[in-house]
N, C-alpha and C. Protein backbone atom coordinates (compact mmCIF):
# COMPACT_ATOMS: atom_id res chain seq x y z
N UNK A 1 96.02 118.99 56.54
CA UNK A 1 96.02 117.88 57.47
C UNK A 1 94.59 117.41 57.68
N UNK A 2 94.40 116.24 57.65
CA UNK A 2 92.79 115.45 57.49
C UNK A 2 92.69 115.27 58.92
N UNK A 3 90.87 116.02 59.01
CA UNK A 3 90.90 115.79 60.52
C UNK A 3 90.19 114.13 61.58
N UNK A 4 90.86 113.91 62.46
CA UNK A 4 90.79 112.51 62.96
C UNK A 4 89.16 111.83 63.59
N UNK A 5 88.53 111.78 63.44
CA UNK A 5 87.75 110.83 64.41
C UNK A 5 87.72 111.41 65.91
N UNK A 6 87.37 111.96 66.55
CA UNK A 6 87.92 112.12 68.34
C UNK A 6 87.44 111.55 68.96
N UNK A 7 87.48 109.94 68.95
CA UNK A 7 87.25 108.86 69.77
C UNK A 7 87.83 109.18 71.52
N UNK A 8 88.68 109.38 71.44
CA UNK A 8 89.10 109.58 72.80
C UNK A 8 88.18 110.52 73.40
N UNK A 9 88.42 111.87 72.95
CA UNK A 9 87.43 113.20 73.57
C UNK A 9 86.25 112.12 73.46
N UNK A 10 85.41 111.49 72.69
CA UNK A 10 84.05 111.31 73.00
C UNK A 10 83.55 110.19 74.21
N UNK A 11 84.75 109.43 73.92
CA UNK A 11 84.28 108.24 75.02
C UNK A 11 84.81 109.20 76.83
N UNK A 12 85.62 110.25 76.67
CA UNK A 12 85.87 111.16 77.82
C UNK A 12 84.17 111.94 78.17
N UNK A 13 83.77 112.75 77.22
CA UNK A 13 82.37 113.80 77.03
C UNK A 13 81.38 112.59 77.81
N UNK A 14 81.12 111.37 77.06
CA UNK A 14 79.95 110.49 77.42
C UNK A 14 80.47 110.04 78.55
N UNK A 15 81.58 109.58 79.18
CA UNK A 15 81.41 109.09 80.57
C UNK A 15 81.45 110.23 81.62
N UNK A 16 81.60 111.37 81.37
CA UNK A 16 81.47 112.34 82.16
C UNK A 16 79.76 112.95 82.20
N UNK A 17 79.37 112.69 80.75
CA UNK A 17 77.78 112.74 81.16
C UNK A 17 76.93 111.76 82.14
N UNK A 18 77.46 110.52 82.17
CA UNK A 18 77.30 109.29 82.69
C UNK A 18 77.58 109.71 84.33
N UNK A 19 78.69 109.97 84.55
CA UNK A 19 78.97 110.21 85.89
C UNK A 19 79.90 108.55 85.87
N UNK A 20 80.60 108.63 85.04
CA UNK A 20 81.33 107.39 85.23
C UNK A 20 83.03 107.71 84.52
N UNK A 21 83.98 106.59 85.19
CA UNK A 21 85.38 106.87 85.46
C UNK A 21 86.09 106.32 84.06
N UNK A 22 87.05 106.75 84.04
CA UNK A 22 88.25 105.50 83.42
C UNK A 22 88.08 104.83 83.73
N UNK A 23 88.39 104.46 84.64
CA UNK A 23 88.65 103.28 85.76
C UNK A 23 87.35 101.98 85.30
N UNK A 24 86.04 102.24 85.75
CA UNK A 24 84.82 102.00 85.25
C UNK A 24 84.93 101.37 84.20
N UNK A 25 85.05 102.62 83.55
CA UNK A 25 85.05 101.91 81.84
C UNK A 25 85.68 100.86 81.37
N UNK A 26 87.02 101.09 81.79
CA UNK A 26 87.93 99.95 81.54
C UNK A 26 88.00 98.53 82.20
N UNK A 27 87.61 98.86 83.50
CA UNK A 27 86.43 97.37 83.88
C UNK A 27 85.81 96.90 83.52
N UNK A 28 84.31 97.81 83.03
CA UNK A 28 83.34 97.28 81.96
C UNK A 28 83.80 96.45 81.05
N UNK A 29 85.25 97.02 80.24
CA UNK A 29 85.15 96.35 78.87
C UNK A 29 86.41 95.54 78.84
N UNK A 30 87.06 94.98 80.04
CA UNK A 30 87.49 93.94 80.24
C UNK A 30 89.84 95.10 80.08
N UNK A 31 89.61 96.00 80.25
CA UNK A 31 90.76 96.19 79.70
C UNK A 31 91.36 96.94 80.67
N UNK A 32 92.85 97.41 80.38
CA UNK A 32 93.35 98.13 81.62
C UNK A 32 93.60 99.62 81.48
N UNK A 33 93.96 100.17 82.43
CA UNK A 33 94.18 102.16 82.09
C UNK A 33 95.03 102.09 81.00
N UNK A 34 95.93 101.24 81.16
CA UNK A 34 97.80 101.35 79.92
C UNK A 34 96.90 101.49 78.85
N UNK A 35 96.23 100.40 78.78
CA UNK A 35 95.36 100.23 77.38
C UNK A 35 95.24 101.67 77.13
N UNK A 36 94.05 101.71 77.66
CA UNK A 36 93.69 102.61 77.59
C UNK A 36 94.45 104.43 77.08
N UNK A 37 95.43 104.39 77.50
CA UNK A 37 96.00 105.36 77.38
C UNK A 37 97.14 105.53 75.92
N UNK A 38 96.87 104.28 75.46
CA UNK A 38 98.05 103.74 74.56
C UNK A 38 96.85 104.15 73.39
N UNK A 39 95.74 103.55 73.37
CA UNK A 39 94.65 103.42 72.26
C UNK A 39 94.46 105.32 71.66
N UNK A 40 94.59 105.22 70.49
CA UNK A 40 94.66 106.61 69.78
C UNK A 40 93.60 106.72 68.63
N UNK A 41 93.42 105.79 68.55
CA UNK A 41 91.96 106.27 67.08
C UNK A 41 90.86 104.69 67.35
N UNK A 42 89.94 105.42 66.79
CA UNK A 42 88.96 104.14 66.18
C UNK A 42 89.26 102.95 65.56
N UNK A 43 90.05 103.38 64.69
CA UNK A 43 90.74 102.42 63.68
C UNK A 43 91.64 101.58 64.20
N UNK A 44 92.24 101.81 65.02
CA UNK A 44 92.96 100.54 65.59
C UNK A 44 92.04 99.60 66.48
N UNK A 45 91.18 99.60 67.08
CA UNK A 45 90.38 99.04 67.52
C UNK A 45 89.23 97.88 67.01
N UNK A 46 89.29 96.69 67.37
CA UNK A 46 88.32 95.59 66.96
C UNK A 46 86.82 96.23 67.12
N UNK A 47 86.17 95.37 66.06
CA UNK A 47 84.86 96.09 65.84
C UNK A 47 84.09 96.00 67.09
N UNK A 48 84.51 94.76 68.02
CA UNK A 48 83.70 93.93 69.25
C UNK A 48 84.42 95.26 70.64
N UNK A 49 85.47 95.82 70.54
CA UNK A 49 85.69 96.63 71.70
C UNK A 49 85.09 97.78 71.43
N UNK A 50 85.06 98.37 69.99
CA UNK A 50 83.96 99.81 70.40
C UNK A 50 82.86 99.16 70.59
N UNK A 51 82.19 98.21 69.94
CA UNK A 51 80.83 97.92 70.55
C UNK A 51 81.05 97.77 71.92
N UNK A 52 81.36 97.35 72.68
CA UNK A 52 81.36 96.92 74.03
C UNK A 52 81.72 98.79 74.85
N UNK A 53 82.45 99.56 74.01
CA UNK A 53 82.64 100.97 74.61
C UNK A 53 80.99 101.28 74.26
N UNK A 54 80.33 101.31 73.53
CA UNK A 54 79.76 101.89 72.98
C UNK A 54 78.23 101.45 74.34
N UNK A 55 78.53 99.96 74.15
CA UNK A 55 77.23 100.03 74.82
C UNK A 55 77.32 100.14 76.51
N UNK A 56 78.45 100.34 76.73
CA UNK A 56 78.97 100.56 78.36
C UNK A 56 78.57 101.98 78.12
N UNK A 57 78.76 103.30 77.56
CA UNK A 57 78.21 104.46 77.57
C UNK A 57 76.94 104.98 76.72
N UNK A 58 77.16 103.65 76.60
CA UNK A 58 75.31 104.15 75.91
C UNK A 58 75.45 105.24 74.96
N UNK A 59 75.95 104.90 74.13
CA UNK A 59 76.55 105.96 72.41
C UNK A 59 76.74 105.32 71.45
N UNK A 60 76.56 105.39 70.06
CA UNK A 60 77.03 104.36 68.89
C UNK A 60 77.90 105.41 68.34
N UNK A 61 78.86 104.41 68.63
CA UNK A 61 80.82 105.21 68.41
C UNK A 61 80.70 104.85 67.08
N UNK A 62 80.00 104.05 66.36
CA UNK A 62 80.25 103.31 65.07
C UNK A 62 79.48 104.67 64.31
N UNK A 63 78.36 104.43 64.34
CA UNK A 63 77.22 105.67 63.66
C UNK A 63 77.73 107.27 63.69
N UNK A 64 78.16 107.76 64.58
CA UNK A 64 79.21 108.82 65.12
C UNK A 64 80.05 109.09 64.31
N UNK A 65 80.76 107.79 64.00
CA UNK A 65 82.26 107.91 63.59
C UNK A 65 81.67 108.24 61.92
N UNK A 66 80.33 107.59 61.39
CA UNK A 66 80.07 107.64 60.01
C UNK A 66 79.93 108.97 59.74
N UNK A 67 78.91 109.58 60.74
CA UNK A 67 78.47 110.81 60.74
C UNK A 67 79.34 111.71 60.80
N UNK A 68 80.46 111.96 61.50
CA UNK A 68 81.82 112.59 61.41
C UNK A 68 82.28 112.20 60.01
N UNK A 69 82.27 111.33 59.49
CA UNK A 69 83.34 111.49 58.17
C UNK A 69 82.42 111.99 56.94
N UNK A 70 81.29 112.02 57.30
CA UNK A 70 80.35 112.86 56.50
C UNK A 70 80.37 114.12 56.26
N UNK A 71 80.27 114.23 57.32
CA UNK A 71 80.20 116.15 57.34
C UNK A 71 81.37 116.28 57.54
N UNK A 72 82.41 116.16 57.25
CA UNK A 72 84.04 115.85 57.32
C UNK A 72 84.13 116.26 56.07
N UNK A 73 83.63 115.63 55.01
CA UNK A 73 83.72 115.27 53.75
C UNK A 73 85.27 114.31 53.57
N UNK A 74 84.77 113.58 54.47
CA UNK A 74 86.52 112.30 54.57
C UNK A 74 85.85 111.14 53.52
N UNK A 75 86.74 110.28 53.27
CA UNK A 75 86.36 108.97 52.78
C UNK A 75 86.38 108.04 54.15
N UNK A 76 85.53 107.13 53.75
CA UNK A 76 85.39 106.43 54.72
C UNK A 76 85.99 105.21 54.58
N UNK A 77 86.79 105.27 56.07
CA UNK A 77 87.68 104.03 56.15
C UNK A 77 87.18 102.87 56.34
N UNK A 78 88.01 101.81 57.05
CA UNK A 78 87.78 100.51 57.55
C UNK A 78 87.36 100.51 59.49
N UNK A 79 86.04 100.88 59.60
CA UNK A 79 85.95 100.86 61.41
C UNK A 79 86.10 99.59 62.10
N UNK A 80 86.30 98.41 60.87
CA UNK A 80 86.52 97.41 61.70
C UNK A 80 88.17 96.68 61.82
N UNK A 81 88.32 96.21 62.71
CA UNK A 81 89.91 96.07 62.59
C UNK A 81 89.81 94.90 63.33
N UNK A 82 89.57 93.61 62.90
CA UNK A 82 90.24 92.42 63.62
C UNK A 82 91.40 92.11 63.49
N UNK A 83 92.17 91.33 64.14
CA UNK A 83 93.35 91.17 63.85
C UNK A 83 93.51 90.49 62.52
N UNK A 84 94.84 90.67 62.18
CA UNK A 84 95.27 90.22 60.71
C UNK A 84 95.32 88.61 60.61
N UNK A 85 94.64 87.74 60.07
CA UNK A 85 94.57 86.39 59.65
C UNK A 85 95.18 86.00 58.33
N UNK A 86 96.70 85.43 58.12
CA UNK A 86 97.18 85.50 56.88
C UNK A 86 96.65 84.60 56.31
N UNK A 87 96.69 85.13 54.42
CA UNK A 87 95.55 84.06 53.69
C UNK A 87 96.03 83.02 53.24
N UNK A 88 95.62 81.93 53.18
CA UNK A 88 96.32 80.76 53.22
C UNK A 88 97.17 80.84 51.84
N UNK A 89 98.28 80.54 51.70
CA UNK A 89 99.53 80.07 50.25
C UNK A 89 99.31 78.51 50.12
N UNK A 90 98.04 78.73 49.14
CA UNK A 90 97.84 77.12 48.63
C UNK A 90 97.96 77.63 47.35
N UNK A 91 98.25 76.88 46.49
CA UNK A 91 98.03 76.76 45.13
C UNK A 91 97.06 77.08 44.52
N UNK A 92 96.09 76.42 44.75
CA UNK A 92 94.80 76.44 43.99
C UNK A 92 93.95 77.13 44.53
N UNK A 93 94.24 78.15 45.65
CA UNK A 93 93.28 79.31 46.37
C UNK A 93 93.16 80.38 45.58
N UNK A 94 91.75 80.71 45.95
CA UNK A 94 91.08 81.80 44.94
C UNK A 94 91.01 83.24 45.73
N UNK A 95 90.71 84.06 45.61
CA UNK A 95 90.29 85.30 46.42
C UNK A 95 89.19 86.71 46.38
N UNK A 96 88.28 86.18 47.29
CA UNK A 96 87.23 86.84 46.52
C UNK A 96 86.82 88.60 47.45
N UNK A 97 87.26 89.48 47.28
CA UNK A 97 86.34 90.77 47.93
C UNK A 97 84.92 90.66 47.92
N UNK A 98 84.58 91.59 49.10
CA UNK A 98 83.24 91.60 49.24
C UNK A 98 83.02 93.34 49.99
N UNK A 99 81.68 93.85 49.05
CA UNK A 99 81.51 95.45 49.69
C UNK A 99 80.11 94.58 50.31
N UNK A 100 79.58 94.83 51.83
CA UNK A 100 78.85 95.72 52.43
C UNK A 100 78.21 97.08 52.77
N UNK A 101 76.77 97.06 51.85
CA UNK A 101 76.73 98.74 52.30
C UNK A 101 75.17 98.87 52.91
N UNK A 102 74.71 99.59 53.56
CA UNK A 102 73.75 99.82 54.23
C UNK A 102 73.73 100.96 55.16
N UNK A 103 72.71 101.77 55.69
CA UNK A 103 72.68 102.87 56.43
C UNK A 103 73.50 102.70 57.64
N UNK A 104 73.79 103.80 58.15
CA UNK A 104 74.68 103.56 59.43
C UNK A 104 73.81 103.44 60.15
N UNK A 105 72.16 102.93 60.83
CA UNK A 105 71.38 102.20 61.48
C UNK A 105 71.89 100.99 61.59
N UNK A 106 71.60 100.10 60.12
CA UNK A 106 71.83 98.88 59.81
C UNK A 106 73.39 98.01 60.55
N UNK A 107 74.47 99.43 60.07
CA UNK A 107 75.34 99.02 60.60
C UNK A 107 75.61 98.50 62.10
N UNK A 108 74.95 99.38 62.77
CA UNK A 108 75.41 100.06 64.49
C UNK A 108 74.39 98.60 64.88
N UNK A 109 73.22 97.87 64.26
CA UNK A 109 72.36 97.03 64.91
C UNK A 109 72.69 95.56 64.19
N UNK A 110 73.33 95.42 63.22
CA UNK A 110 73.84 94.13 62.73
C UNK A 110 74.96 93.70 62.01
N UNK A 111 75.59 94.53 62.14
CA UNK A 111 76.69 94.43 61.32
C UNK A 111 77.75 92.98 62.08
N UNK A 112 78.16 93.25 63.21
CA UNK A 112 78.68 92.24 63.89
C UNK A 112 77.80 90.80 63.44
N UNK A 113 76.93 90.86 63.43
CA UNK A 113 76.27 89.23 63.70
C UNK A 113 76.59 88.95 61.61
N UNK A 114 76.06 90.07 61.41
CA UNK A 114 76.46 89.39 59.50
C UNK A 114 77.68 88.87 59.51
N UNK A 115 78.53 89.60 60.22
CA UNK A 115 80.21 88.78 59.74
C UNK A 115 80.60 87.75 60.58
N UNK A 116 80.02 87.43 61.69
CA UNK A 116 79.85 86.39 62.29
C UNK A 116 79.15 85.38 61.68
N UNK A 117 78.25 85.44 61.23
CA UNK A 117 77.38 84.57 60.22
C UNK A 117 78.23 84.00 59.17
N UNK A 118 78.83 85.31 58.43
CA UNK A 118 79.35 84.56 57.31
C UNK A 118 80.41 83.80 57.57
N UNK A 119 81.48 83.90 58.71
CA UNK A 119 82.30 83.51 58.90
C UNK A 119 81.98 81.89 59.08
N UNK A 120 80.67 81.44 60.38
CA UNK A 120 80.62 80.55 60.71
C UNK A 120 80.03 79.64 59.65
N UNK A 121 79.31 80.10 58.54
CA UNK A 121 78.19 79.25 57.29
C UNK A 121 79.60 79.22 56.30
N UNK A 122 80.43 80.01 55.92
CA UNK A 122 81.51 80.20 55.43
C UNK A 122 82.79 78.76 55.89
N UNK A 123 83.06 78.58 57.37
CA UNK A 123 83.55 77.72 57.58
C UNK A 123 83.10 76.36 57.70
N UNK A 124 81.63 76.26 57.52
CA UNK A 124 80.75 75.38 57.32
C UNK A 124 81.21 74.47 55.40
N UNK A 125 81.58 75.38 54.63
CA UNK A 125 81.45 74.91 53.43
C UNK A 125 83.00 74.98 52.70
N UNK A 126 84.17 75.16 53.47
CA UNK A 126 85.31 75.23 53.06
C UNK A 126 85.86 76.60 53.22
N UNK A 127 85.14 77.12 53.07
CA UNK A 127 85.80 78.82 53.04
C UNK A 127 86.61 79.31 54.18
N UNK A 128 87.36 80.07 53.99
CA UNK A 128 88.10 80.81 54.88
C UNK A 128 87.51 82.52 54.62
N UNK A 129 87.33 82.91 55.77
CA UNK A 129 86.89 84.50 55.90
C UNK A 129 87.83 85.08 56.80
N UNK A 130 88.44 85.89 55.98
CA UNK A 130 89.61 86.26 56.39
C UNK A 130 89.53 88.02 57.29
């Protein structure tokens, strides 16, 4: 059995170092306890709510999570999860992948604004970024 990420235990460990609540937290980042209690891994989560966990406890859940699947010896998944945008069924649409790779520094300090970027220079010139 492959072992999980312990997002939950960690965002529990850091707000208890903090001296701060559920309750708190889930204020901070705009969400409710249910949420909260429903949410089970990293991976289901948008890249913009662990950042926003992350910088409400002052921890990079992102860098963490790399570093865990390292010394894991896991493959490393997808930490970002926006919602699903279906790709357009045109005819003449093409489809292109794209790898990002860079240190988990790079990641934890820009990663959000690159795919924001591309998205917006991307919708600038026809593209869809899906």
């Amino acid at each position: 059995m492959a072992k999980e990420y312990p997002f939950k235990e960690k965002i529990e460990q850091k707000s208890k170092e903090l001296g701060r609540t559920r309750v708190w937290l889930c204020a901070e980042i705009g969400k409710s306890e249910s949420w909260y209690f429903q949410m089970e891994s990293i991976l289901e989560l948008q890249f913009k709510v662990v950042m926003q966990i992350s910088k409400a406890l002052e921890f990079d859940f992102i860098v963490d999570y790399y570093k865990f699947l390292e010394r894991n010896a896991l493959p490393v998944s997808n930490s970002v999860n926006d919602p699903h945008v279906p790709y357009p069924n045109k005819e003449n649409s093409m489809k292109v992948q794209i790898t990002i790779s860079g240190t988990d520094k790079s990641f934890s300090k820009g990663f959000g604004k690159i795919i924001e970027t591309l998205r917006s220079e991307g919708n600038k010139n026809g593209f869809e970024i899906l």
